[in-house]
Protein backbone atom coordinates (compact mmCIF):
# COMPACT_ATOMS: atom_id res chain seq x y z
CA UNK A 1 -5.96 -1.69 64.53
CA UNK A 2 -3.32 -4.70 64.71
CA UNK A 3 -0.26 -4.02 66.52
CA UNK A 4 3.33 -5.11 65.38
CA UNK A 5 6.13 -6.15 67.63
CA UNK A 6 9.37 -4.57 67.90
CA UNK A 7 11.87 -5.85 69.61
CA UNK A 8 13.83 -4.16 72.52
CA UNK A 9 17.04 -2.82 71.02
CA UNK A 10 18.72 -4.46 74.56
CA UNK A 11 18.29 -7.26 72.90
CA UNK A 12 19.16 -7.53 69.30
CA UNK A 13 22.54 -8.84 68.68
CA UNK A 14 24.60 -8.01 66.29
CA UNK A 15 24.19 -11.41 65.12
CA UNK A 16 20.51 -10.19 64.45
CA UNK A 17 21.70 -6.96 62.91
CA UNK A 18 23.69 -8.38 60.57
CA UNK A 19 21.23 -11.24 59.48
CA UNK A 20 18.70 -9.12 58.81
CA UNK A 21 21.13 -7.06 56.35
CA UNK A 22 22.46 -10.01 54.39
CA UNK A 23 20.14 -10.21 51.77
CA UNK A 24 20.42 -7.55 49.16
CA UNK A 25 16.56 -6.82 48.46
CA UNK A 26 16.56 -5.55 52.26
CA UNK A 27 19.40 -3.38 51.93
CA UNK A 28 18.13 -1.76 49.12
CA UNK A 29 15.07 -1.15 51.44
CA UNK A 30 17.32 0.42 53.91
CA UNK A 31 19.28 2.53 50.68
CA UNK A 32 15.98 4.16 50.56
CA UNK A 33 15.07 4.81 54.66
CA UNK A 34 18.36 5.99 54.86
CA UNK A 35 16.60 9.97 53.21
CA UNK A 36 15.67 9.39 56.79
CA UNK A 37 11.52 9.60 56.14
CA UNK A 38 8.94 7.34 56.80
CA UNK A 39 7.81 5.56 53.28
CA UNK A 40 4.55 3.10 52.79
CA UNK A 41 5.58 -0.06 51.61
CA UNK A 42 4.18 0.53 47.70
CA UNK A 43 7.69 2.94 47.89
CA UNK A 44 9.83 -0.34 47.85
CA UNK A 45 9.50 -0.75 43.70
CA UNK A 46 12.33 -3.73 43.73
CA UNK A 47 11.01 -6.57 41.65
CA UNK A 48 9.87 -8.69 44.17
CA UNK A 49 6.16 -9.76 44.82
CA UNK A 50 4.17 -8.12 47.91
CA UNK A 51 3.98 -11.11 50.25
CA UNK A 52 7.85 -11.15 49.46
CA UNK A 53 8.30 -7.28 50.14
CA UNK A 54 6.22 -7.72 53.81
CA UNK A 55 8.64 -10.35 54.72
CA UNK A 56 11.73 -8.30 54.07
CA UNK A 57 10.31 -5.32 56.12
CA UNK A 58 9.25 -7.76 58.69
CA UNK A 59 12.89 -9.75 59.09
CA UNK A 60 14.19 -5.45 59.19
CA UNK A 61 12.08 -4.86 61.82
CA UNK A 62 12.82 -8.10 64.00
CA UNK A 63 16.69 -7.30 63.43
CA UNK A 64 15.54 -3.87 65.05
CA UNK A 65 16.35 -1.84 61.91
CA UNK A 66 13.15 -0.38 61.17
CA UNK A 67 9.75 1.06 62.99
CA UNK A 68 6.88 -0.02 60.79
CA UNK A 69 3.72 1.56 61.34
CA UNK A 70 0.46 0.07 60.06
CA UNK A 71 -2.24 2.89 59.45
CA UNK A 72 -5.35 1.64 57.56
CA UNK A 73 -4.59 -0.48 55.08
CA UNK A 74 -0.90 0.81 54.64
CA UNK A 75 2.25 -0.36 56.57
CA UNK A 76 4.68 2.96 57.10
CA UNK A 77 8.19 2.06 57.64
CA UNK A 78 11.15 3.87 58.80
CA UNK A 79 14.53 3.92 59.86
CA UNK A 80 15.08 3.03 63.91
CA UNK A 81 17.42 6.55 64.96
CA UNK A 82 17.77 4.62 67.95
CA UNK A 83 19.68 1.51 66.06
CA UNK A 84 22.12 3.58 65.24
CA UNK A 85 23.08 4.15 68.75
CA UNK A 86 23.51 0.51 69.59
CA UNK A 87 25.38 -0.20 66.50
CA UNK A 88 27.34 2.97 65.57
CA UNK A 89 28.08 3.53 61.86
CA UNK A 90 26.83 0.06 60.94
CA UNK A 91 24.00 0.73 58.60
CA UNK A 92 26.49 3.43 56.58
CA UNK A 93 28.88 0.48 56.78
CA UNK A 94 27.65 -1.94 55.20
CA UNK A 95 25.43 0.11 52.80
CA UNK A 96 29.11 1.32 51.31
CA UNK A 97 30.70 -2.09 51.23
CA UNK A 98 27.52 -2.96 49.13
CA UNK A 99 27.71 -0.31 46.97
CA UNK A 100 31.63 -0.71 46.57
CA UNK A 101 30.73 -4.67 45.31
């Protein structure tokens, strides 16, 4: 079974953090981790092709965002609790500045 790499929370900045939320398809990905379950990636209906899907989830994971968890052919993804003790509030943050735009 392949392994995925994510990164020490030590050492995401919030440089990283915030990079990894600019781009609007991956908040919407977070929009819907934030019911706080684990989804497969086929959840993620937003428009965009596969290949472009896995790279979102990928650049959430290297900002230390999200746990993904491959299992067969599926990729499980879910919200890191523990990024939310790095980075306080940050994820409800900037989900409601997005919404209020």
């Amino acid at each position: 079974m392949r392994s995925l790499d994510h990164p020490q929370l030590s050492s995401v900045s919030l440089s990283d953090a915030l990079a990894a939320l600019a781009d609007p398809t991956r908040r919407a990905i977070v929009r819907v981790l934030t019911d706080g379950r684990e989804h497969p990636a086929g959840d993620f209906d937003l428009g965009v092709a596969q290949s472009t899907l896995s790279h979102h989830i990928k650049k959430l994971r290297q900002g230390g965002i999200t746990r993904s968890r491959p299992e067969g052919t599926r990729c499980w993804v879910s919200l890191r609790p523990e990024f939310d003790e790095r980075f306080p509030d940050l994820l409800r943050t900037v989900l409601t500045l997005d919404a209020d735009a």
